[in-house]
Each structure stands twice: as structure tokens, then as C-alpha cells.
Protein backbone atom coordinates (compact mmCIF):
# COMPACT_ATOMS: atom_id res chain seq x y z
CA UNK A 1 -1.32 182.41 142.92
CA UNK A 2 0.80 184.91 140.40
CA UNK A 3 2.15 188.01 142.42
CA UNK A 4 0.58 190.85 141.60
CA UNK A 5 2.48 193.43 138.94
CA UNK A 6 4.24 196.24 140.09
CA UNK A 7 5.03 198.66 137.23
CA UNK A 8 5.63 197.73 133.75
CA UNK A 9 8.51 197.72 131.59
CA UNK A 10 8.98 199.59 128.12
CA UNK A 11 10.81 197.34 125.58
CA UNK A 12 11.26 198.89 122.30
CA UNK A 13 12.14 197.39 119.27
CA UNK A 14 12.10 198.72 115.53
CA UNK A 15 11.14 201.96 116.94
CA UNK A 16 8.32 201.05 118.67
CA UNK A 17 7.75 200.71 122.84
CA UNK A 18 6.05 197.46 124.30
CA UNK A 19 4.66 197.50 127.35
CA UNK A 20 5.13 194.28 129.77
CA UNK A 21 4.12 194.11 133.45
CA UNK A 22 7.08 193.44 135.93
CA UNK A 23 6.50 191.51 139.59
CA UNK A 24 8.38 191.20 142.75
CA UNK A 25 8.58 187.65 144.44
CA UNK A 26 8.44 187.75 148.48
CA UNK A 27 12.38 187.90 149.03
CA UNK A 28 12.27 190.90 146.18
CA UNK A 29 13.15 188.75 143.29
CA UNK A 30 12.36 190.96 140.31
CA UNK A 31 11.02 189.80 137.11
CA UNK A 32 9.64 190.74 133.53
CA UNK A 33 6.70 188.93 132.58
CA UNK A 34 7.22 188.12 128.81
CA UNK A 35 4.90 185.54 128.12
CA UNK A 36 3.45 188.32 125.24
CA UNK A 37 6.54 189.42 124.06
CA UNK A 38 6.32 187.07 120.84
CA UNK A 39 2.63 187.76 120.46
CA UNK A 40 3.37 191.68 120.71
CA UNK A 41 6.69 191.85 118.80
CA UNK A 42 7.62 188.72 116.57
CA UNK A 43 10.85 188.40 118.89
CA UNK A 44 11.38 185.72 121.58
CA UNK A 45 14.09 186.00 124.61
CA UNK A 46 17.50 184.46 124.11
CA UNK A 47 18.85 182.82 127.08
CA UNK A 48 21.12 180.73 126.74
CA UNK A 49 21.53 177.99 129.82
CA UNK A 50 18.35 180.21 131.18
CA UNK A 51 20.50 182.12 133.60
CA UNK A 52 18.38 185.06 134.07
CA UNK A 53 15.29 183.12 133.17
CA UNK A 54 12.21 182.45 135.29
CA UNK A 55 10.84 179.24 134.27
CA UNK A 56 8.26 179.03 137.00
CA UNK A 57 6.71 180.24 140.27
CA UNK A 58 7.52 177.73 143.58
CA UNK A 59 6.79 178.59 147.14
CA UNK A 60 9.70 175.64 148.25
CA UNK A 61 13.08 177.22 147.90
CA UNK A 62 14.45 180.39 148.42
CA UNK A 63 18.58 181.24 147.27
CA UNK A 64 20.27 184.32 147.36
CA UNK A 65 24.08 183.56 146.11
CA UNK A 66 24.95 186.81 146.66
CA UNK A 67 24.85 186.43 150.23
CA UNK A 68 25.25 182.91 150.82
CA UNK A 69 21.42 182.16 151.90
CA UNK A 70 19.70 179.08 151.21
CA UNK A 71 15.71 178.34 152.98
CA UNK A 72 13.41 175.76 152.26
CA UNK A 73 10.02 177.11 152.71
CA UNK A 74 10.77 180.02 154.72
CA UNK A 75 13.26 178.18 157.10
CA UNK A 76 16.85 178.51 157.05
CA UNK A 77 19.47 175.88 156.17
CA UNK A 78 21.43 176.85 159.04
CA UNK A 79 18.49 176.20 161.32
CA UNK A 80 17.26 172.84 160.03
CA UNK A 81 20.55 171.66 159.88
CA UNK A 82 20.83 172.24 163.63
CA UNK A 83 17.21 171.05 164.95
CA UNK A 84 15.69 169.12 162.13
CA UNK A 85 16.32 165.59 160.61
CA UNK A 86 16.16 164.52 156.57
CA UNK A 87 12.42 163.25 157.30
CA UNK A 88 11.34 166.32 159.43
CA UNK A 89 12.86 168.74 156.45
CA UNK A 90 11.68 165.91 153.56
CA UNK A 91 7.93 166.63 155.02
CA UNK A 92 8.54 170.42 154.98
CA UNK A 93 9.31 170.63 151.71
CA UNK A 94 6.88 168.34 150.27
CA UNK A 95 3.99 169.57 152.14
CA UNK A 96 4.69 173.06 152.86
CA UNK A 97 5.10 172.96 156.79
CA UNK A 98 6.74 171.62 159.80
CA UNK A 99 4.44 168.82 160.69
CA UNK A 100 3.05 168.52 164.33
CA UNK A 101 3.84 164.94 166.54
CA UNK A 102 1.06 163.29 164.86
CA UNK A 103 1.59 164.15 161.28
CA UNK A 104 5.34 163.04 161.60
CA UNK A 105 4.47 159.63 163.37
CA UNK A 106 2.27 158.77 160.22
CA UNK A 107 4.62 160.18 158.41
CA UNK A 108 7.45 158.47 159.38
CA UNK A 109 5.29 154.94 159.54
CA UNK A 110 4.36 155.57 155.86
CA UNK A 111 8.38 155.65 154.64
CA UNK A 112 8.98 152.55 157.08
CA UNK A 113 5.86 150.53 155.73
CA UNK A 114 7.36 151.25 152.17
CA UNK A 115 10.94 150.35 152.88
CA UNK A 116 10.36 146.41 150.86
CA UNK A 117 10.46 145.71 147.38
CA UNK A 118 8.37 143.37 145.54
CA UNK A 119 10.21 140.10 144.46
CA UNK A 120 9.51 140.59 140.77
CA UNK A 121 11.83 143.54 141.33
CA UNK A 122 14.68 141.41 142.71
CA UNK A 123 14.66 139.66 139.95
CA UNK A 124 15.08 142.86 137.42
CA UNK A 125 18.92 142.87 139.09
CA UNK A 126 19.63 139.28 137.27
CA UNK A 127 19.49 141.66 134.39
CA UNK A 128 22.02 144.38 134.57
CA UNK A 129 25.72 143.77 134.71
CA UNK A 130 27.68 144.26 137.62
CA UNK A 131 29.98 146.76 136.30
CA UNK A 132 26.72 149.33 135.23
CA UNK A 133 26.89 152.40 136.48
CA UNK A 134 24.69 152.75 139.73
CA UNK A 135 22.87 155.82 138.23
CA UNK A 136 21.55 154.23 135.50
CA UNK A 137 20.50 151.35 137.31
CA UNK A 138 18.83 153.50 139.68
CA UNK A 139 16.65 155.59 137.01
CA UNK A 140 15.56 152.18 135.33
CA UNK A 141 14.61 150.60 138.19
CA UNK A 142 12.49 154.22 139.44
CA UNK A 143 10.76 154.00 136.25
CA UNK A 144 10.03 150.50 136.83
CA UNK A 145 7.99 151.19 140.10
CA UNK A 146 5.45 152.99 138.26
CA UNK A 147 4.48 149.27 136.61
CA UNK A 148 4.15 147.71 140.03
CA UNK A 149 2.00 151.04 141.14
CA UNK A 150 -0.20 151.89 138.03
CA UNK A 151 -2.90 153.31 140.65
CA UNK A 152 -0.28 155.72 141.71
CA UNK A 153 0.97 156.69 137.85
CA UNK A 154 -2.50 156.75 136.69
CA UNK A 155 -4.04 160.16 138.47
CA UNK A 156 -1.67 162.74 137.67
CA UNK A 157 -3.35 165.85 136.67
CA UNK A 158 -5.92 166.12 139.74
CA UNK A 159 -5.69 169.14 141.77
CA UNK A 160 -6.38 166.73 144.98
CA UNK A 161 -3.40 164.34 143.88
CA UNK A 162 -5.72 161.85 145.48
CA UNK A 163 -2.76 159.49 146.20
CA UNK A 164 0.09 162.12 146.87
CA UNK A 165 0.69 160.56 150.64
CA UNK A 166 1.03 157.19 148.59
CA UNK A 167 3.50 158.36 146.10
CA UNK A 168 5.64 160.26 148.70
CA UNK A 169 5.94 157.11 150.67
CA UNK A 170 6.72 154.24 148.42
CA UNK A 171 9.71 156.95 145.99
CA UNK A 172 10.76 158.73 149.60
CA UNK A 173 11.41 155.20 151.13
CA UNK A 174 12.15 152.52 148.50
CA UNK A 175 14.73 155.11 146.64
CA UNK A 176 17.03 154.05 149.17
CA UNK A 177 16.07 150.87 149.16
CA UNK A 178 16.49 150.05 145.68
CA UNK A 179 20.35 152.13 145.90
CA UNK A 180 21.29 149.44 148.98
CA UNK A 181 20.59 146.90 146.58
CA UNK A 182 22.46 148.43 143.87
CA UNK A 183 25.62 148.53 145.83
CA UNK A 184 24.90 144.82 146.89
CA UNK A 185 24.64 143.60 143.43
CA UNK A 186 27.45 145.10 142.46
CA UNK A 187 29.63 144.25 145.28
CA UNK A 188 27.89 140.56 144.25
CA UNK A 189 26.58 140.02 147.87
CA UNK A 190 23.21 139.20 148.64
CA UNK A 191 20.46 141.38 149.50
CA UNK A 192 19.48 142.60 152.93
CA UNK A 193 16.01 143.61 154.26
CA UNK A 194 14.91 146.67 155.31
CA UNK A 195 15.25 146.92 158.92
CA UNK A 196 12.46 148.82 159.80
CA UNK A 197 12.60 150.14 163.65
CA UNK A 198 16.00 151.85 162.60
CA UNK A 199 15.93 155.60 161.46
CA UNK A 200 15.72 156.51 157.73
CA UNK A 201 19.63 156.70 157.45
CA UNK A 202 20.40 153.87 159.51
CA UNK A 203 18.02 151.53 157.59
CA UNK A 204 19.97 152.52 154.93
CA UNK A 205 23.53 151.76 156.34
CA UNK A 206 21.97 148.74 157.35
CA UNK A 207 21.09 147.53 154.40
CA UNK A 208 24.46 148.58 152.47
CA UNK A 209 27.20 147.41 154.78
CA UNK A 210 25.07 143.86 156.72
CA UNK A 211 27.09 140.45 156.11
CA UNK A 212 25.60 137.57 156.89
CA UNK A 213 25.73 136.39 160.67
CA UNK A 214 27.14 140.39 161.10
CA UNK A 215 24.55 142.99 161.42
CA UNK A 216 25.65 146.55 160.84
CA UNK A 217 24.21 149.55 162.73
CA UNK A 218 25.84 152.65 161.83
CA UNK A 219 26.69 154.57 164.96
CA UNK A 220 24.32 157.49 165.77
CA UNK A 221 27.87 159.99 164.55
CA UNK A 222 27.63 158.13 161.38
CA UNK A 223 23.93 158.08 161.15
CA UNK A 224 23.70 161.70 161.78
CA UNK A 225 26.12 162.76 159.30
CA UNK A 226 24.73 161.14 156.44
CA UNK A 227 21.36 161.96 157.22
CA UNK A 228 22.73 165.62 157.33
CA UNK A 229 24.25 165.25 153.90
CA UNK A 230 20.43 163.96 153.05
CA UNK A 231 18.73 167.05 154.52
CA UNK A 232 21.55 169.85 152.95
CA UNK A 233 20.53 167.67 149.37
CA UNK A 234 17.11 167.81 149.86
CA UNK A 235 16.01 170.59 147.41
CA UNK A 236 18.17 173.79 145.59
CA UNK A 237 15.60 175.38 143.55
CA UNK A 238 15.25 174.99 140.08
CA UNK A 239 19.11 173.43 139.26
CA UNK A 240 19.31 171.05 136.38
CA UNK A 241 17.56 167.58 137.52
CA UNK A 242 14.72 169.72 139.58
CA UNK A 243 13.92 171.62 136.34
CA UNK A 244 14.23 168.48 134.35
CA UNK A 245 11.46 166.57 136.62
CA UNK A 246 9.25 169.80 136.12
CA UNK A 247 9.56 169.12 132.13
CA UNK A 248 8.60 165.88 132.54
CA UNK A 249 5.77 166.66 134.89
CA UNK A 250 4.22 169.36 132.45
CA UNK A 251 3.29 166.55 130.51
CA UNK A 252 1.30 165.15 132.52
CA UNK A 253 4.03 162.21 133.79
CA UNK A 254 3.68 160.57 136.84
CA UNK A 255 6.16 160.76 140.20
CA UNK A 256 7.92 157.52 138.88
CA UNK A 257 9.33 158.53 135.55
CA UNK A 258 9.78 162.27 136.96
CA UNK A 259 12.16 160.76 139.67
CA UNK A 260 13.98 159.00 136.99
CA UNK A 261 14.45 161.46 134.77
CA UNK A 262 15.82 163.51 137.87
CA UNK A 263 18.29 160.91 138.20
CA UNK A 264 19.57 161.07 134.94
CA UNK A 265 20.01 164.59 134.98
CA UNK A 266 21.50 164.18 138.18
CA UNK A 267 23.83 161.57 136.55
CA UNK A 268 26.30 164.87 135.09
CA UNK A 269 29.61 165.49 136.36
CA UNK A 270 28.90 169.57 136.53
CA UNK A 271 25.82 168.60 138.84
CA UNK A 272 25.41 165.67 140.66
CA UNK A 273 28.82 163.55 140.28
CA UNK A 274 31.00 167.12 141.49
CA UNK A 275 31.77 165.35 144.91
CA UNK A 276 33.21 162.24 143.34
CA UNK A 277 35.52 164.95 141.36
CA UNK A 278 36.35 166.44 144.38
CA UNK A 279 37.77 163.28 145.94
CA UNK A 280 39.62 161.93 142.81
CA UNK A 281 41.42 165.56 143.04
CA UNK A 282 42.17 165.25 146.56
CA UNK A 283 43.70 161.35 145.99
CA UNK A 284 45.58 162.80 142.80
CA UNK A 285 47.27 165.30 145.29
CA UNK A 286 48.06 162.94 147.97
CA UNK A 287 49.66 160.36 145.78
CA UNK A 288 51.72 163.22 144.17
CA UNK A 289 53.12 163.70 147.69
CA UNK A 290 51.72 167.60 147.56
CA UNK A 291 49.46 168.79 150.32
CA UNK A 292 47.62 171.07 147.92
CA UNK A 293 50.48 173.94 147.70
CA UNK A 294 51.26 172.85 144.03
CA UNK A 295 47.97 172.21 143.16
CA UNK A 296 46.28 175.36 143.79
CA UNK A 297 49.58 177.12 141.66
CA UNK A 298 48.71 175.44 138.85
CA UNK A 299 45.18 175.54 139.08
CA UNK A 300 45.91 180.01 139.04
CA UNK A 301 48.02 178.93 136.28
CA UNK A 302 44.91 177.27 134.70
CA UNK A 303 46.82 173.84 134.42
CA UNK A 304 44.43 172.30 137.19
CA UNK A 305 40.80 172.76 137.75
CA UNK A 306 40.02 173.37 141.60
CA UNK A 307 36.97 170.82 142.15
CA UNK A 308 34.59 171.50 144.95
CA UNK A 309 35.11 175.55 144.73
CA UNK A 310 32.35 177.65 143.12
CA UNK A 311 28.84 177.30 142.13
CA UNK A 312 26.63 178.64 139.15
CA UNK A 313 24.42 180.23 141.85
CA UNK A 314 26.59 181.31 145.16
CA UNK A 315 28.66 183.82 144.71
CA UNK A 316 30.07 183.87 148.55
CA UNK A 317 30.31 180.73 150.67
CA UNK A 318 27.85 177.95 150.26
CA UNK A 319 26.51 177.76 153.43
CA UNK A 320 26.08 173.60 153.19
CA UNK A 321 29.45 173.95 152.40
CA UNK A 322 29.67 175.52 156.18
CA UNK A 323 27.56 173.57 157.56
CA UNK A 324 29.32 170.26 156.48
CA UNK A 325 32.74 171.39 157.15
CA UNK A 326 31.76 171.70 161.12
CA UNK A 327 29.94 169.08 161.04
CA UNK A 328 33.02 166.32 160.17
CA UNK A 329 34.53 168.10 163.04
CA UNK A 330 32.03 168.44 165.84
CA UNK A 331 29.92 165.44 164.71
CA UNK A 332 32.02 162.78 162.88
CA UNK A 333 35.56 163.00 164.02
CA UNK A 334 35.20 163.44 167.42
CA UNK A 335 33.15 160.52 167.83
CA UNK A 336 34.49 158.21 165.21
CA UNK A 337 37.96 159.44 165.16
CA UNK A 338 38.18 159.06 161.50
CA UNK A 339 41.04 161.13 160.27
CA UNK A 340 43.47 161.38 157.33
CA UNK A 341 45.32 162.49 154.63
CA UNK A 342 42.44 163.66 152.42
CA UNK A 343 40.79 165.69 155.32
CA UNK A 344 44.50 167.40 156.01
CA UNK A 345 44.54 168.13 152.30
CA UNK A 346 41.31 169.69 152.46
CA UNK A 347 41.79 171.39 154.73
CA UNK A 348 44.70 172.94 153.56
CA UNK A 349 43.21 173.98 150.24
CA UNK A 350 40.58 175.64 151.51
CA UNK A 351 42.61 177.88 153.83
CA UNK A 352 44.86 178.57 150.69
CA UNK A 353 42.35 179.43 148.63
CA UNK A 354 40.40 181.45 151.24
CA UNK A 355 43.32 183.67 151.66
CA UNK A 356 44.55 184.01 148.69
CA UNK A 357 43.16 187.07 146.11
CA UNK A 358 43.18 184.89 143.08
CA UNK A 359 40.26 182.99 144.35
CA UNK A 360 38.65 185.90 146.26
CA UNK A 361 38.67 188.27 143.36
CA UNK A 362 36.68 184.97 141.64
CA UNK A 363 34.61 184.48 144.33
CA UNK A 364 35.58 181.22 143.99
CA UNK A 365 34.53 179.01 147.58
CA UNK A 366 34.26 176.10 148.73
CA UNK A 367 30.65 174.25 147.86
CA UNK A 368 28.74 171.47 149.23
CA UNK A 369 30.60 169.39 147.41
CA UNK A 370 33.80 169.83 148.93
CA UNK A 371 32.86 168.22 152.10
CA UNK A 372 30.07 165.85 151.30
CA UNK A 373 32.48 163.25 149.01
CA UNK A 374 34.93 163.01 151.91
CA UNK A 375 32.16 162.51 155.02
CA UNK A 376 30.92 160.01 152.53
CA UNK A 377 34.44 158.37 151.85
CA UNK A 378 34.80 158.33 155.58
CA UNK A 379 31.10 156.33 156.06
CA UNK A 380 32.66 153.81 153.95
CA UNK A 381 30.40 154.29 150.65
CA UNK A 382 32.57 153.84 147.27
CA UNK A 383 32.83 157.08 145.13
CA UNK A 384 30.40 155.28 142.35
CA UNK A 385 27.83 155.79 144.63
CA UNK A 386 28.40 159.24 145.49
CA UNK A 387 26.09 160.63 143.09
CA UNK A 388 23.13 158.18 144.24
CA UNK A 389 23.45 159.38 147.36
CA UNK A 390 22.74 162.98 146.18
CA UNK A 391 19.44 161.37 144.44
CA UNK A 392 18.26 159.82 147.91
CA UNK A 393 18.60 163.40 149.69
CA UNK A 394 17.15 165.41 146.72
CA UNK A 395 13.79 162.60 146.55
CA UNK A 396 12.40 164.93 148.31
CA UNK A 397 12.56 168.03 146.30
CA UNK A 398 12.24 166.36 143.01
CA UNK A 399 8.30 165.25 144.92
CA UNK A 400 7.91 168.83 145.97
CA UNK A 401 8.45 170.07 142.41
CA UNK A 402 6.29 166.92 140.99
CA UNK A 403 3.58 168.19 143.32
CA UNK A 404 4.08 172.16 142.50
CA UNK A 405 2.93 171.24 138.63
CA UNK A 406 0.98 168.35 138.74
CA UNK A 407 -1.42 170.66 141.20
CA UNK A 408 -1.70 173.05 138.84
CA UNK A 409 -5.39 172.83 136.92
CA UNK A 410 -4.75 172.61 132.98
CA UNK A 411 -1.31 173.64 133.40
CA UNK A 412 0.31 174.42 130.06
CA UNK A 413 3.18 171.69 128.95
CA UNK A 414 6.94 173.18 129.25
CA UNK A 415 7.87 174.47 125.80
CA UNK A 416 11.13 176.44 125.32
CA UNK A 417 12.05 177.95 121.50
CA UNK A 418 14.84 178.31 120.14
CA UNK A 419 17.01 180.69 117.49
CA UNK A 420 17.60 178.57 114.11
CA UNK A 421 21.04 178.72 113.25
CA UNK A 422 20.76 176.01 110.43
CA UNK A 423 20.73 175.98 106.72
CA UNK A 424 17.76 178.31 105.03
CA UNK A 425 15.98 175.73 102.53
CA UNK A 426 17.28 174.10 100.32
CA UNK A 427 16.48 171.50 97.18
CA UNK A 428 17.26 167.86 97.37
CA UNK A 429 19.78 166.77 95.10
CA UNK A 430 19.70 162.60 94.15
CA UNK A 431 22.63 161.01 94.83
CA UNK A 432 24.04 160.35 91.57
CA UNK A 433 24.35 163.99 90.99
CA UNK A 434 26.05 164.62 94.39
CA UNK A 435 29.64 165.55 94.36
């Protein structure tokens, strides 16, 4: 449902005044509805990156980077973080609400039935060479489930989305069942099952780090941190791979190819691969026998780039960011007691950079980022799979969003325009006559 409009706005152009309704969202986002403005005036909005565009409504996430706030449907970050678990929060998001005992239990027994992969799937690994990039093996093989699903990639445009339970579970569950396996091949070890009376994070583990005649089950510390980094990844409104799947979903696409096109959005170093910059930095430093006191001088100097501080959206602390950093302490090292250099460099950036006015005048803080690559380092996953670990957590937003358009009732197809800059027209000229 559109929010009502709450006075209108005068835009006036060649001398003469255009009126366009304005709305308020329920946090008091403001916004100009100017989906006449070419109709009324010949003129189109230029925004370039869509900064201070509004591409869509959503009821499922709520930022204010001002303040450092981040909610998924209402809740806080800080508060799901501290109660909730990446399955709990993946159901909120999807559907809308925390789900009572019952819903979760079938819930959780749908992502645990879904965990396996069919054989002819196994075999699609023979194909790719060990050295691909996990990302891209990841998006082909995404796309690929919607062949061994066509029920679920057929009925895409019903308001019911007769099969959404379905969908959830087998892209929800056998996302990170498909990245175990791409770690596996590469690593060329053989695959391991799903082990399905562990928790969704364990499984995971489980199925990454198992040798044969050794079973590995992460310890709950482990477990719980990167099923934290899950939940903190789970949805951030409408970044560059959430607004990408909602392209791809105007058109009518099913979950499958929407997930995969998330992932290669995703694939970017300015979105998804930041963390693996951050820890590349951090090694950089170490091996230059700096703790960080050099680096962050030439960094003012603009000689380095600071990775892992500032975002496009907060302008004051990223509260994952928070939420992260006291978690390695509280959670991780005290019961692992997995310290080192990296974390003591780390640590020592951020105080530098918290105190010092160079950064603060840039409101330039530490993000998610910052933390996540080094609990992740400290888990034991390699820094090529950093970024698929960001596409298991954000699953569940990218089937939120899927849901959001594909719900909609002869919804309109995403169509941007643009501002020609080209050549005006021209004649062609054969080639013998060309200079």
C-alpha cells in the first residue's frame, strides 16, 4: 500500500510551476513522487548512482546513517543480534514476523530437509577449474537450481507465490551447501554431506572443514560467531546486489536467477569483497613491521586507502561494525583463545582513527567489514571465500526482496533512463572514403 501524500511540491521549469505530491515513509523518510514529471514537463531526474533516489517501497529494512540505526522489520540490529539466531532473523525478514515455536520448527525442518544436492549437480563441479573464482561458481550453479526445480521457477507473478515456503527452503539451505562444496573442490577434497541434526552454521562448518575418518563440529563460540556474521548480512536495504535482484525480479524472473544475479553483484570489491580488502591491508601492515601508525599517516596523506572505514550510507558508526567488534571479544576469544597480530593491528587502527580529527571531520568509521574478514580468518575460512560468505547471510534478504516484487499484481518492469551524451546523427560514410 503507497503512503498517503502529504503536501505537494512546486517544481518550475521554463517559467512554469508543476505540481507533484510528496509522502512521508513511517520513520519520516521524505520523498517527491515524480513518476509524472516527464509526462508533465519533457524533463526526467538525473541521479547519478541513485543516491537520493527512491526506487521502491519495502516494509523489510529500515537505515538511518545519520545516526547509526539499522532494523529489519521494525526490530533492531542491536536486539536480534543479542536474542535471535540467522534462521530466527532469516524468517523475519522473509515473512514479515517473528515466528511462534511452531512456525520455526517447520521452519527450521524445511532448510534441514533441503540441505542435499542432487547428483547431477555434483557432477556440474567436473566442469569448472579449480582455480575459478568461488563467486562465479556460486552464481552458475544458483542459476542451475532453477533447472532441477522448474515447478518452483515456473509461478512467478502470482500474488499467492503458491510455492514461496518451497523456494525459501531449497535457496535458504542449499546456498550453503553448494559454497561447502565450492571450497571442497577447490581445496580438491571430496565432498561431505549435509549433516542435518547440526544448526544452520554448524552444518555448514561441517561440511567445509570434515576429513575423512575426522569429523569437524565447530564449537558452539565458533558456531555462534559465524552465524552472527550471517544474521548482521542478512538484509541492508536496497544496496547494490538487493537492488540488482529487484531488476531481475521486475521481469518476471524466478528466485533462482534473482539469487544469482545477487551474487554477481555481490561479486564487487566496493560491496561484497570489502572484508577480503580489509584483511589484505591488515597483512600488508604486519609484514611491513608497522602496527598501523604509518599506515593511517599515509592514508591522511592520501598515499593509502583505509579499508574497512566508511560506508555510502552510515555516516556515524556502523552499528554491525559494533556489534562484531564485541562480539570477537566476549564470544570468540574468550572461548577459543584465538589471538594475534591482525586483531592487535586492528585494534590499533581503529583507536587511531577514532581519535584522531582527520577521520572524525570525515566521518570516516569503522564498518562491518572491518571485523567480519578477521572473525572469518580466525574460523579458518580462506579470504576467497569471504565474499560467499556475505551471499549465504544476505540469502535471506535477496528472498525478501524477490518476494516484495514478485507479490506485486501487474507490477511494472524496472526501467531507468538515461541523459544521451553521444554523437547527434550522423551519415554513414563507406569505407573507402574513410580517412
Amino acid at each position: 500500500m503507497e503512503p498517503k501524500s502529504i503536501k505537494k511540491a512546486i517544481i518550475t521549469i521554463e517559467g512554469n510551476s508543476h505540481e507533484f505530491p510528496t509522502f512521508e515513509g513511517t520513520e519520516g523518510e521524505k520523498a517527491i513522487d515524480i513518476r509524472t514529471l516527464r509526462s508533465k514537463t519533457d524533463y526526467i531526474a538525473y541521479d547519478e548512482s541513485y543516491a537520493d533516489t527512491g526506487s521502491c517501497l519495502s516494509d523489510i529494512t529500515f537505515i538511518d546513517g545519520e545516526k547509526g540505526i539499522l532494523r529489519y522489520r521494525g526490530y533492531s540490529i542491536e536486539q536480534l543480534a543479542e536474542h535471535s539466531k540467522f534462521l530466527e532473523t532469516a524468517y523475519l525478514i522473509i515473512y514479515g514476523e517473528l515466528p511462534n515455536a511452531g512456525e520455526f520448527a517447520k521452519f527450521s525442518e524445511g532448510a534441514r530437509a533441503n540441505s542435499g544436492v542432487a547428483d547431477g549437480m555434483k557432477e556440474l563441479f567436473k566442469g569448472y577449474p579449480r582455480e575459478g573464482h568461488p563467486m562465479g561458481i556460486l552464481s552458475s550453479l544458483l542459476n542451475a537450481l532453477a533447472c532441477y526445480y522448474p515447478r518452483l521457477a515456473s509461478n512467478i507473478r502470482s500474488q499467492d507465490l503458491e510455492h514461496l515456503d518451497e523456494t525459501v527452503f531449497v535457496l535458504l539451505s542449499k546456498v550453503r551447501t553448494l559454497a561447502a562444496m565450492t571450497y571442497r573442490m577447490k581445496e580438491g577434497l571430496g565432498f561431505v554431506e549435509p549433516h542435518d541434526e547440526l544448526r544452520y552454521s554448524q552444518n555448514f562448518l561441517h561440511m567445509m572443514f570434515s576429513m575423512p575418518g575426522k569429523e569437524y563440529i565447530a564449537s558452539d563460540a565458533v558456531s555462534k560467531a559465524l552465524d552472527l556474521i550471517f544474521l548482521l548480512h542478512a538484509d541492508h536495504e536496497q544496496n547494490c546486489s538487493t537492488s540488482t535482484v529487484r531488476m531481475v525480479a521486475s521481469g518476471g524472473t524466478n528466485a533462482f536467477a534473482c539469487a544469482s544475479a545477487g551474487v554477481c553483484a555481490l561479486w564487487g570489491p566496493l560491496h561484497g569483497g570489502a572484508n577480503m580488502e580489509v584483511v589484505a591491508m591488515l597483512k600488508a601492515i604486519y609484514e611491513s613491521g608497522d602496527d598501523g601508525s604509518k599506515y593511517i599517516e599515509r592514508a591522511k596523506n592520501g598515499k593509502e586507502k583505509l579499508m574497512g572505514f566508511g560506508h555510502r550510507v552510515y555516516k556515524n558508526y556502523d552499528p554491525r561494525a559494533t556489534i562484531l567488534r564485541e562480539a570477537y571479544k566476549n564470544i570468540f576469544l574468550e572461548n577459543t583463545g584465538n589471538n594475534g597480530p591482525l586483531l592487535d593491528i586492528a585494534r590499533h587502527l581503529e583507536e587511531r582513527a577514532l581519535s584522531d580529527d582527520y577521520f572524525i571531520s570525515r566521518k570516516l568509521y569503522p564498518n562491518v567489514d572491518f571485523y567480519s574478514g578477521i572473525i572469518m580468518q580466525a574460523i579458518g575460512i580462506p579470504v576467497e571465500m569471504f565474499t560467499v560468505m556475505f551471499a549465504i547471510g544476505r540469502m535471506a534478504g535477496w528472498l525478501a526482496n524477490w518476494r516484495e516484487v514478485a507479490d506485486v499484481v501487474n507490477g511494472r518492469i524496472y526501467r531507468p533512463r538515461q541523459i544521451y551524451t553521444g554523437y547527434t546523427k550522423r551519415e554513414y560514410v563507406p569505407m573507402e572514403m574513410r580517412g
